[in-house]
PDB file of N, CA and C in Angstrom:
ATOM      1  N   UNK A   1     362.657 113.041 219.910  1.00  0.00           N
ATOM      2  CA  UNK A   1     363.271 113.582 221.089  1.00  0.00           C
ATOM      3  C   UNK A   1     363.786 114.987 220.794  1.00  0.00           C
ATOM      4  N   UNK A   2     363.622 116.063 221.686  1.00  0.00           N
ATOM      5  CA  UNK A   2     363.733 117.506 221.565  1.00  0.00           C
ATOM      6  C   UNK A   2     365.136 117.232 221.907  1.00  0.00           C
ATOM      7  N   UNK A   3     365.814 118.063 221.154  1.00  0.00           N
ATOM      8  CA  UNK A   3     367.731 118.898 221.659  1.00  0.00           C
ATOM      9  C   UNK A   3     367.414 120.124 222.080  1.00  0.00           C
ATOM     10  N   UNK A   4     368.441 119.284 223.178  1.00  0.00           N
ATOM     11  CA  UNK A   4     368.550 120.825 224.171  1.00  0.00           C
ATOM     12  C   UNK A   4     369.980 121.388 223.679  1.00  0.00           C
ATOM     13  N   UNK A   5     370.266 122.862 223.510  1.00  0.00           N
ATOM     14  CA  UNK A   5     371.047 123.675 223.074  1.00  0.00           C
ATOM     15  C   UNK A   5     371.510 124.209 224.395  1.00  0.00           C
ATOM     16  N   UNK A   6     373.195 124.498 224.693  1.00  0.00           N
ATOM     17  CA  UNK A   6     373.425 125.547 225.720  1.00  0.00           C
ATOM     18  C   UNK A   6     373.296 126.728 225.189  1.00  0.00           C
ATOM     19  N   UNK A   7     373.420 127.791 226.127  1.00  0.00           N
ATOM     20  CA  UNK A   7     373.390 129.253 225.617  1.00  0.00           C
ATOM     21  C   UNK A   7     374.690 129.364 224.796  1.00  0.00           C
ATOM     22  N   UNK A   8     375.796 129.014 225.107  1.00  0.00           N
ATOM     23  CA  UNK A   8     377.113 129.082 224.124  1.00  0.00           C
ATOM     24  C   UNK A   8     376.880 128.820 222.969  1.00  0.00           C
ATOM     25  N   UNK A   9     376.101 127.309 222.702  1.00  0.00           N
ATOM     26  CA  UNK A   9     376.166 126.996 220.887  1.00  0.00           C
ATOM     27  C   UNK A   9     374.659 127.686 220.446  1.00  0.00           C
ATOM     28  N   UNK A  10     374.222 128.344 221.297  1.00  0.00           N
ATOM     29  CA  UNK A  10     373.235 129.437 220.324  1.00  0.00           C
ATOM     30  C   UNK A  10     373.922 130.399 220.466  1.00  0.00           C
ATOM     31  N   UNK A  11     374.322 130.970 220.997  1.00  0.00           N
ATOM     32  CA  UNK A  11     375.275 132.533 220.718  1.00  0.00           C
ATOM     33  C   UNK A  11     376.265 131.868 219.766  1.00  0.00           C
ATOM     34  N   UNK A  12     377.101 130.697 219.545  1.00  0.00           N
ATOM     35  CA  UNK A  12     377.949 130.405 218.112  1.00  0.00           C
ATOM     36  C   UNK A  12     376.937 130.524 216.964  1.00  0.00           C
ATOM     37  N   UNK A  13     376.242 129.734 217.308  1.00  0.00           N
ATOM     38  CA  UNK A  13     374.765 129.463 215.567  1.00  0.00           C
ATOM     39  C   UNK A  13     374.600 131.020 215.010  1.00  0.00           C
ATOM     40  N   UNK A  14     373.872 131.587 216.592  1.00  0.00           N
ATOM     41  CA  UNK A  14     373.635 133.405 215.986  1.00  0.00           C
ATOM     42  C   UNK A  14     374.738 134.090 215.221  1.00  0.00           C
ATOM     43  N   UNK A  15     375.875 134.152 216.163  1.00  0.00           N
ATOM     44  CA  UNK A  15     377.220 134.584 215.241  1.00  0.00           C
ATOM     45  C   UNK A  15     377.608 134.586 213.645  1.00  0.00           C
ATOM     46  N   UNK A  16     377.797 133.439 213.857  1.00  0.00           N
ATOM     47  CA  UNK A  16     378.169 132.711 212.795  1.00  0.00           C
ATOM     48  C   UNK A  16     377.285 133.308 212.025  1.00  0.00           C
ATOM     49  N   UNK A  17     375.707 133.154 211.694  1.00  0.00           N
ATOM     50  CA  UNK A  17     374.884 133.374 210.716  1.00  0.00           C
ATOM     51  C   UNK A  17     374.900 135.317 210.783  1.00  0.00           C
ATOM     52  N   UNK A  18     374.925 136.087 211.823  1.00  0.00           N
ATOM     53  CA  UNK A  18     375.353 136.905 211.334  1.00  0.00           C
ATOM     54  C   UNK A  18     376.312 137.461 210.905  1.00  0.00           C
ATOM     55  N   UNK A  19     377.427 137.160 210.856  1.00  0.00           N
ATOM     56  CA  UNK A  19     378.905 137.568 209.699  1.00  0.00           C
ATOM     57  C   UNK A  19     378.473 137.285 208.619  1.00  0.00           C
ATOM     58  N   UNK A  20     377.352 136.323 208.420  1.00  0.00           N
ATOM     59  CA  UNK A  20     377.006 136.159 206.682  1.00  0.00           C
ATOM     60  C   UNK A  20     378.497 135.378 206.152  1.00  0.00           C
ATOM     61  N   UNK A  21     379.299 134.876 206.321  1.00  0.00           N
ATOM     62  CA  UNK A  21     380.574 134.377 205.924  1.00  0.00           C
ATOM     63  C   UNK A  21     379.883 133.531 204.410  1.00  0.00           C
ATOM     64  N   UNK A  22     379.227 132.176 205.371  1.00  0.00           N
ATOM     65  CA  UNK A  22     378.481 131.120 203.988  1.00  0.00           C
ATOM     66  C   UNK A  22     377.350 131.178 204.261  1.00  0.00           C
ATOM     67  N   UNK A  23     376.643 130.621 203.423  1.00  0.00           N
ATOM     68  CA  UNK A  23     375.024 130.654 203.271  1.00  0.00           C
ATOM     69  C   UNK A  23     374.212 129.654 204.793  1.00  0.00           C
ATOM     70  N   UNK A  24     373.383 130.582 205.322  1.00  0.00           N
ATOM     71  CA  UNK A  24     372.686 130.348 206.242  1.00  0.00           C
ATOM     72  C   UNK A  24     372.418 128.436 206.482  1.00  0.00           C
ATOM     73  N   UNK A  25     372.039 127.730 205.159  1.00  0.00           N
ATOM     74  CA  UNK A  25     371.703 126.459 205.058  1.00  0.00           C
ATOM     75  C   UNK A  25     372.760 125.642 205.397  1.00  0.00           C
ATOM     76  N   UNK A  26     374.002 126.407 204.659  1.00  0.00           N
ATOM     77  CA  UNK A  26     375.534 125.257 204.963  1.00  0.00           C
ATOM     78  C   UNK A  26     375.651 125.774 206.396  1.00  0.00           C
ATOM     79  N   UNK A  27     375.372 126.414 207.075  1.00  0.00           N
ATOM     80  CA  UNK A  27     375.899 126.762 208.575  1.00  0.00           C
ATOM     81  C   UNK A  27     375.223 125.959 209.520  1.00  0.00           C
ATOM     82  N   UNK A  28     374.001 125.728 209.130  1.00  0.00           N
ATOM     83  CA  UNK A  28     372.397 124.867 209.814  1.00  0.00           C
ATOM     84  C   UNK A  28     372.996 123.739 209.390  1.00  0.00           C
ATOM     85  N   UNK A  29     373.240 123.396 208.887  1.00  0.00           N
ATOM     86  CA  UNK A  29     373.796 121.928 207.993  1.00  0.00           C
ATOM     87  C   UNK A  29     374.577 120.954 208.767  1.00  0.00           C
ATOM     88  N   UNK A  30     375.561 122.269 208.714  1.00  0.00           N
ATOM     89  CA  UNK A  30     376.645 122.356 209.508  1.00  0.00           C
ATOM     90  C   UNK A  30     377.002 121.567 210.990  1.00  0.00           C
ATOM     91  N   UNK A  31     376.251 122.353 211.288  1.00  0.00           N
ATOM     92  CA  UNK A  31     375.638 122.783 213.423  1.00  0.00           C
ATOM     93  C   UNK A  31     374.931 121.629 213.639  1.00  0.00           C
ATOM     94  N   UNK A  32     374.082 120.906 212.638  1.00  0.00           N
ATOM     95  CA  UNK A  32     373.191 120.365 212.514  1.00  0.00           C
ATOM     96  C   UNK A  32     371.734 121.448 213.606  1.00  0.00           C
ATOM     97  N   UNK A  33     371.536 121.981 213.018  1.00  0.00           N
ATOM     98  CA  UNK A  33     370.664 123.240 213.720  1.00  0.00           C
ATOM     99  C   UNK A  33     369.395 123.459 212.224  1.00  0.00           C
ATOM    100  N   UNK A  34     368.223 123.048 212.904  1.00  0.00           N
ATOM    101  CA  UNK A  34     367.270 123.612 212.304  1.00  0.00           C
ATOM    102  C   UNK A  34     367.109 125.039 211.542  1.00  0.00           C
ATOM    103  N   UNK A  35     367.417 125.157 210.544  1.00  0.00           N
ATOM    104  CA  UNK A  35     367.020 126.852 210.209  1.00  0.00           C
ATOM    105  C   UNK A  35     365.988 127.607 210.466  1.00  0.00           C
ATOM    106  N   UNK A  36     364.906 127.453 210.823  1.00  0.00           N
ATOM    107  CA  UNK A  36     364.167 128.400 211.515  1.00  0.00           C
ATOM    108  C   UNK A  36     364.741 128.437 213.000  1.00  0.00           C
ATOM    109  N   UNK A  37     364.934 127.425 213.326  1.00  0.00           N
ATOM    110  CA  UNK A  37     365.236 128.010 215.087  1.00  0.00           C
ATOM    111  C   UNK A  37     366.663 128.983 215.359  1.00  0.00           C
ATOM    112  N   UNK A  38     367.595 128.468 214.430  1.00  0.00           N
ATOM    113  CA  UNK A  38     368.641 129.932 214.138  1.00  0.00           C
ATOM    114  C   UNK A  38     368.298 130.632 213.624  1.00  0.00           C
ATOM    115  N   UNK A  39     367.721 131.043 212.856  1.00  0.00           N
ATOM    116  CA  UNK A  39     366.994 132.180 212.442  1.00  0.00           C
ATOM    117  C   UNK A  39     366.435 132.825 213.571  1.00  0.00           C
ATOM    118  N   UNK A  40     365.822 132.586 214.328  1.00  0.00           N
ATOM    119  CA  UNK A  40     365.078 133.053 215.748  1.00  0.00           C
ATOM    120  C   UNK A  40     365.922 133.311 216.402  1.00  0.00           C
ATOM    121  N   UNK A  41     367.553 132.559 216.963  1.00  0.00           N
ATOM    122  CA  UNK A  41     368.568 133.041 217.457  1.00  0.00           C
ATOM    123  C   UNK A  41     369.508 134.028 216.754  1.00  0.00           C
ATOM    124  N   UNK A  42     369.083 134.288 215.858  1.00  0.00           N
ATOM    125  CA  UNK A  42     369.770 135.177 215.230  1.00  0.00           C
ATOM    126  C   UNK A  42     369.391 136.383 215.947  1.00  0.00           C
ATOM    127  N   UNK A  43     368.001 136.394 215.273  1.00  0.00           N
ATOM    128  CA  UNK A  43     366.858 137.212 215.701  1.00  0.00           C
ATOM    129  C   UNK A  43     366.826 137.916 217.291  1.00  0.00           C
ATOM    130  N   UNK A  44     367.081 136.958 218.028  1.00  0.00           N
ATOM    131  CA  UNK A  44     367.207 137.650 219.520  1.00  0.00           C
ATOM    132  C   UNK A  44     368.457 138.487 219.841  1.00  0.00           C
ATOM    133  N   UNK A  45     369.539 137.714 218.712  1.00  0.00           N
ATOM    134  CA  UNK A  45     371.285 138.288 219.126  1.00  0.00           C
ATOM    135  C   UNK A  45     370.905 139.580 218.279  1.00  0.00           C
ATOM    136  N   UNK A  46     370.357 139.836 217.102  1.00  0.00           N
ATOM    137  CA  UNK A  46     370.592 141.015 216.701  1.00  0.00           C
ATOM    138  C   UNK A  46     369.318 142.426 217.374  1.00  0.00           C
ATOM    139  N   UNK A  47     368.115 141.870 218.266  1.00  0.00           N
ATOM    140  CA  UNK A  47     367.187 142.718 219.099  1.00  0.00           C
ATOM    141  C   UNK A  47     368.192 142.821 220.263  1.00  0.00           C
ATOM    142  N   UNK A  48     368.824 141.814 220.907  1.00  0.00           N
ATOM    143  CA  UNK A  48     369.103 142.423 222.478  1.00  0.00           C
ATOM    144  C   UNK A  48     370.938 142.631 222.194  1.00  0.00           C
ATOM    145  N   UNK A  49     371.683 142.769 221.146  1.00  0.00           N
ATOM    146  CA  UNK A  49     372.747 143.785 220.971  1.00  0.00           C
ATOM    147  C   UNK A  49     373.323 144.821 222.257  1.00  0.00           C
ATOM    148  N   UNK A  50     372.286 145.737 221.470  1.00  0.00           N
ATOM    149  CA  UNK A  50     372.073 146.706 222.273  1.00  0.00           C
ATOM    150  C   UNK A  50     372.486 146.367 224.363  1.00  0.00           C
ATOM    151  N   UNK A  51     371.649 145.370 224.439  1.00  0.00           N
ATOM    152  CA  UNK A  51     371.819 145.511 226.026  1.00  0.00           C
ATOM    153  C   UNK A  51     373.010 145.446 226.636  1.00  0.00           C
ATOM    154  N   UNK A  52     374.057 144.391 225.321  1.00  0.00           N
ATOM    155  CA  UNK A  52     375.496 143.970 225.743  1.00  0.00           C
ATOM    156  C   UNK A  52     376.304 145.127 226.222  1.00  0.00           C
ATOM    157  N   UNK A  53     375.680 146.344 225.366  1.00  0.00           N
ATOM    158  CA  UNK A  53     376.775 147.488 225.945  1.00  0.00           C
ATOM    159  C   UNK A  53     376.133 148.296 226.220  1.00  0.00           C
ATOM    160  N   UNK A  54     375.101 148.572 226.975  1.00  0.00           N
ATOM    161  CA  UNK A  54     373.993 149.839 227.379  1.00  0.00           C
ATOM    162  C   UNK A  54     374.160 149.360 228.978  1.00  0.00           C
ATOM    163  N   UNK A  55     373.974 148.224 229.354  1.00  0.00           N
ATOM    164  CA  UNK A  55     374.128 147.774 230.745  1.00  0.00           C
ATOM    165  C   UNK A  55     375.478 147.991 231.948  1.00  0.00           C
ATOM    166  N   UNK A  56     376.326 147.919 231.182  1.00  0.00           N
ATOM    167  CA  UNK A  56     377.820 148.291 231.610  1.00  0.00           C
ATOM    168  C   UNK A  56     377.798 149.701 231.690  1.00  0.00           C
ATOM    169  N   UNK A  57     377.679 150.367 231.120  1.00  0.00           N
ATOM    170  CA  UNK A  57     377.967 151.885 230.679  1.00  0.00           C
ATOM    171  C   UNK A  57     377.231 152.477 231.924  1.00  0.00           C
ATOM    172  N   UNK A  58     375.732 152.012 231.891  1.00  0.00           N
ATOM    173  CA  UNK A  58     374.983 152.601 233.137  1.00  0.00           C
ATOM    174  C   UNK A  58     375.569 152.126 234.263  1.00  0.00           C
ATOM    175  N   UNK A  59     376.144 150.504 234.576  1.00  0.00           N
ATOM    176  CA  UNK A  59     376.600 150.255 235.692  1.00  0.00           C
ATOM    177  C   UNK A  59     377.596 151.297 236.146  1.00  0.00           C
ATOM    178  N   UNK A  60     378.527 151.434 235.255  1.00  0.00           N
ATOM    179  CA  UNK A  60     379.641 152.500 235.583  1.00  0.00           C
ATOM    180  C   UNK A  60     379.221 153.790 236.054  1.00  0.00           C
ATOM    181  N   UNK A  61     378.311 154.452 235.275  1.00  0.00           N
ATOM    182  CA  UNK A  61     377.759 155.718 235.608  1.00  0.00           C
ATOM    183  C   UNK A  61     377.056 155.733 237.050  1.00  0.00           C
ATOM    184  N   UNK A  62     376.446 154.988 237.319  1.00  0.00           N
ATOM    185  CA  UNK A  62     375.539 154.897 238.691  1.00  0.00           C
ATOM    186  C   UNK A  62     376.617 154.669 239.905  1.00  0.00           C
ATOM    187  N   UNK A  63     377.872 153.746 239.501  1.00  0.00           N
ATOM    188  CA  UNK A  63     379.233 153.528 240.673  1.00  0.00           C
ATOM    189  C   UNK A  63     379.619 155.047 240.786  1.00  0.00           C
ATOM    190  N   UNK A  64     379.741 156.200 239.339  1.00  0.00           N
ATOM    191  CA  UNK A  64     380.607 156.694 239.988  1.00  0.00           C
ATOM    192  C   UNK A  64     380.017 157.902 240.334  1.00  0.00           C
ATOM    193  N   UNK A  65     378.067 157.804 240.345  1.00  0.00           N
ATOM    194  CA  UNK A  65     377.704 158.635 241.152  1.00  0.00           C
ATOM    195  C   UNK A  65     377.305 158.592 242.361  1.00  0.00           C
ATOM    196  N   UNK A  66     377.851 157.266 242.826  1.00  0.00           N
ATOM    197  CA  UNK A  66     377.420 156.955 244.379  1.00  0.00           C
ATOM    198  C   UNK A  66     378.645 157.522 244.841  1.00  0.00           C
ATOM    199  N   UNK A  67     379.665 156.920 244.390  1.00  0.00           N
ATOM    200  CA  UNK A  67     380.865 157.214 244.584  1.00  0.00           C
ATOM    201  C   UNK A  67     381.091 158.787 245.315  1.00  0.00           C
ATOM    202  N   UNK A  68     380.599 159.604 244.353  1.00  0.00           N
ATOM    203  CA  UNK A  68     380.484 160.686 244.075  1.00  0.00           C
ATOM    204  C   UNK A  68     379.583 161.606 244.992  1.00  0.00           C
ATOM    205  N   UNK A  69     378.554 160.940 245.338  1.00  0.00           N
ATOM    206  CA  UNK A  69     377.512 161.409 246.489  1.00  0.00           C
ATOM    207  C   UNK A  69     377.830 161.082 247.640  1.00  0.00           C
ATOM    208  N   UNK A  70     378.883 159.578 247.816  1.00  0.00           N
ATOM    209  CA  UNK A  70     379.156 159.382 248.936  1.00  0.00           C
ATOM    210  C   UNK A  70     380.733 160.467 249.458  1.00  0.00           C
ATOM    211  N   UNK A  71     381.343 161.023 248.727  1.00  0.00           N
ATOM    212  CA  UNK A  71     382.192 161.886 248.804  1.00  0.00           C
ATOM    213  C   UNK A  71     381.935 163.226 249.666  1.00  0.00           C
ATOM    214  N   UNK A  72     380.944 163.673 248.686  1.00  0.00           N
ATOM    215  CA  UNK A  72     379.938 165.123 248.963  1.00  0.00           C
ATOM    216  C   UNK A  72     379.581 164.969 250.316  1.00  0.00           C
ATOM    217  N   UNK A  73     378.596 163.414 250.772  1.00  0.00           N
ATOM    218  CA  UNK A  73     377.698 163.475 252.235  1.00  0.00           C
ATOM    219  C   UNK A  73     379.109 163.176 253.074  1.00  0.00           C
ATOM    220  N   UNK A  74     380.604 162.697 253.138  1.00  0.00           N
ATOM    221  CA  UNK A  74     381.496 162.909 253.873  1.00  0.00           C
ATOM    222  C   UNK A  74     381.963 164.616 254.027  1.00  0.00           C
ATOM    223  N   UNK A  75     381.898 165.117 252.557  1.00  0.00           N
ATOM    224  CA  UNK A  75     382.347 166.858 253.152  1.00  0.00           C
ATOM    225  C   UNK A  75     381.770 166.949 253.688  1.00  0.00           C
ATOM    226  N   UNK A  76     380.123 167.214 253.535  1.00  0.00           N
ATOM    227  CA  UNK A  76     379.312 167.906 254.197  1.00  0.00           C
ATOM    228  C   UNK A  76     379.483 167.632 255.731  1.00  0.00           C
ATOM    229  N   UNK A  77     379.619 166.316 256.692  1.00  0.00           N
ATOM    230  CA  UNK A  77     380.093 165.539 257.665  1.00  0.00           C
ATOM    231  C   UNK A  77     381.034 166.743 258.168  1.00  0.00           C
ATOM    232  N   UNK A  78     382.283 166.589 257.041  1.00  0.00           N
ATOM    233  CA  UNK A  78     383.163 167.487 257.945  1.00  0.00           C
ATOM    234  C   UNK A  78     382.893 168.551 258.377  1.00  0.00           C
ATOM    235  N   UNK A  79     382.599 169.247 257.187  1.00  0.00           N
ATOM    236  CA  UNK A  79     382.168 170.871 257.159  1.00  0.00           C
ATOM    237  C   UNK A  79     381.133 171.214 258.484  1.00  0.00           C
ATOM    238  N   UNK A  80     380.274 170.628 258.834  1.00  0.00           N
ATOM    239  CA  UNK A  80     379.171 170.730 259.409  1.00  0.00           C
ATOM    240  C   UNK A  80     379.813 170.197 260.973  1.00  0.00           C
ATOM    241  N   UNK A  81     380.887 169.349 261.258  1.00  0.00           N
ATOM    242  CA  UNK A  81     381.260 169.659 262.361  1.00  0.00           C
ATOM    243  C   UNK A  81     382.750 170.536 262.888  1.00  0.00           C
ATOM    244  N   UNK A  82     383.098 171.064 261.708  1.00  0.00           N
ATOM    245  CA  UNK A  82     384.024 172.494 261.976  1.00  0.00           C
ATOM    246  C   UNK A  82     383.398 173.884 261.776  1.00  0.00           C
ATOM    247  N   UNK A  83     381.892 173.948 261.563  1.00  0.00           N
ATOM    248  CA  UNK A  83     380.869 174.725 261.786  1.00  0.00           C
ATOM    249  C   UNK A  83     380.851 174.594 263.295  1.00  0.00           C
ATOM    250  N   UNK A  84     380.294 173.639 263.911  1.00  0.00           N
ATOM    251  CA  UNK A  84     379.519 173.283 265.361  1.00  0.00           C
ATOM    252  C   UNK A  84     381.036 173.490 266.262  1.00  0.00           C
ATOM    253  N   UNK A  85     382.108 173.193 265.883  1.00  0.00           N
ATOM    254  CA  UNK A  85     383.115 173.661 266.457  1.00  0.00           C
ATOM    255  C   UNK A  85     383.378 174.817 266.989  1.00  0.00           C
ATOM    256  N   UNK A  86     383.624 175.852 265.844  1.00  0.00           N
ATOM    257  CA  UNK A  86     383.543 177.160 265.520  1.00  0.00           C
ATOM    258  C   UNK A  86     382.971 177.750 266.688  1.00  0.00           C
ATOM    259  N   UNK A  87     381.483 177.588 266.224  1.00  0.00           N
ATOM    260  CA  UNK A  87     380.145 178.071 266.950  1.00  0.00           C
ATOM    261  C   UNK A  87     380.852 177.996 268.838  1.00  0.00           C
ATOM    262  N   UNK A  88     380.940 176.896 269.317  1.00  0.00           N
ATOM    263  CA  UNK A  88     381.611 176.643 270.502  1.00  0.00           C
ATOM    264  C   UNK A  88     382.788 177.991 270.842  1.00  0.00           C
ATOM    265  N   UNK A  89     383.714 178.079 270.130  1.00  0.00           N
ATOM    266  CA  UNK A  89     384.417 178.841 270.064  1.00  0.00           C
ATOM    267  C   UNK A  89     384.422 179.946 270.475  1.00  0.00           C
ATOM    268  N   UNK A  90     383.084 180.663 269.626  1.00  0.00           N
ATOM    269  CA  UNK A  90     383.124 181.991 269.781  1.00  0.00           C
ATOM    270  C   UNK A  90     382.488 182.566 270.971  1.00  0.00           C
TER     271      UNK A  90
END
């Protein structure tokens, strides 16, 4: 019968085996976790790293250039009808 793993006790297995604390076998031992298949979760935690904090950073950047564009297309709003005002005016 196959074990099913949640995503939590493979992100613990990965952890764990990367701090290197004790030897990979006592950790598998441990977990009762196959060592090649943590090894493979290792493997994915230390390739997709990276995304944990590349994804946020852009989220932020893209909020605060909407933010930011949506600011600009309100001046422009104003500006453009104390132009058409003006114009009336004169």
């Amino acid at each position: 019968m196959k074990k099913k793993y949640t995503p939590e006790f493979k992100g613990k297995v990965a952890l764990e085996l990367a701090r290197g604390g004790a030897t990979a076998a006592s950790i598998c031992s441990r977990l009762e976790v196959h060592p090649t298949q943590a090894a493979q979760w290792k493997q994915r935690l230390v390739r997709g790293a990276h995304e944990l904090f590349g994804d946020r950073a852009a989220e932020r950047r893209a909020a605060e250039q909407q933010r930011l564009t949506d600011e600009l297309y309100a001046q422009i709003g104003r500006l453009t009808q104390e132009v058409a005002w003006l114009k009336k005016r004169v």
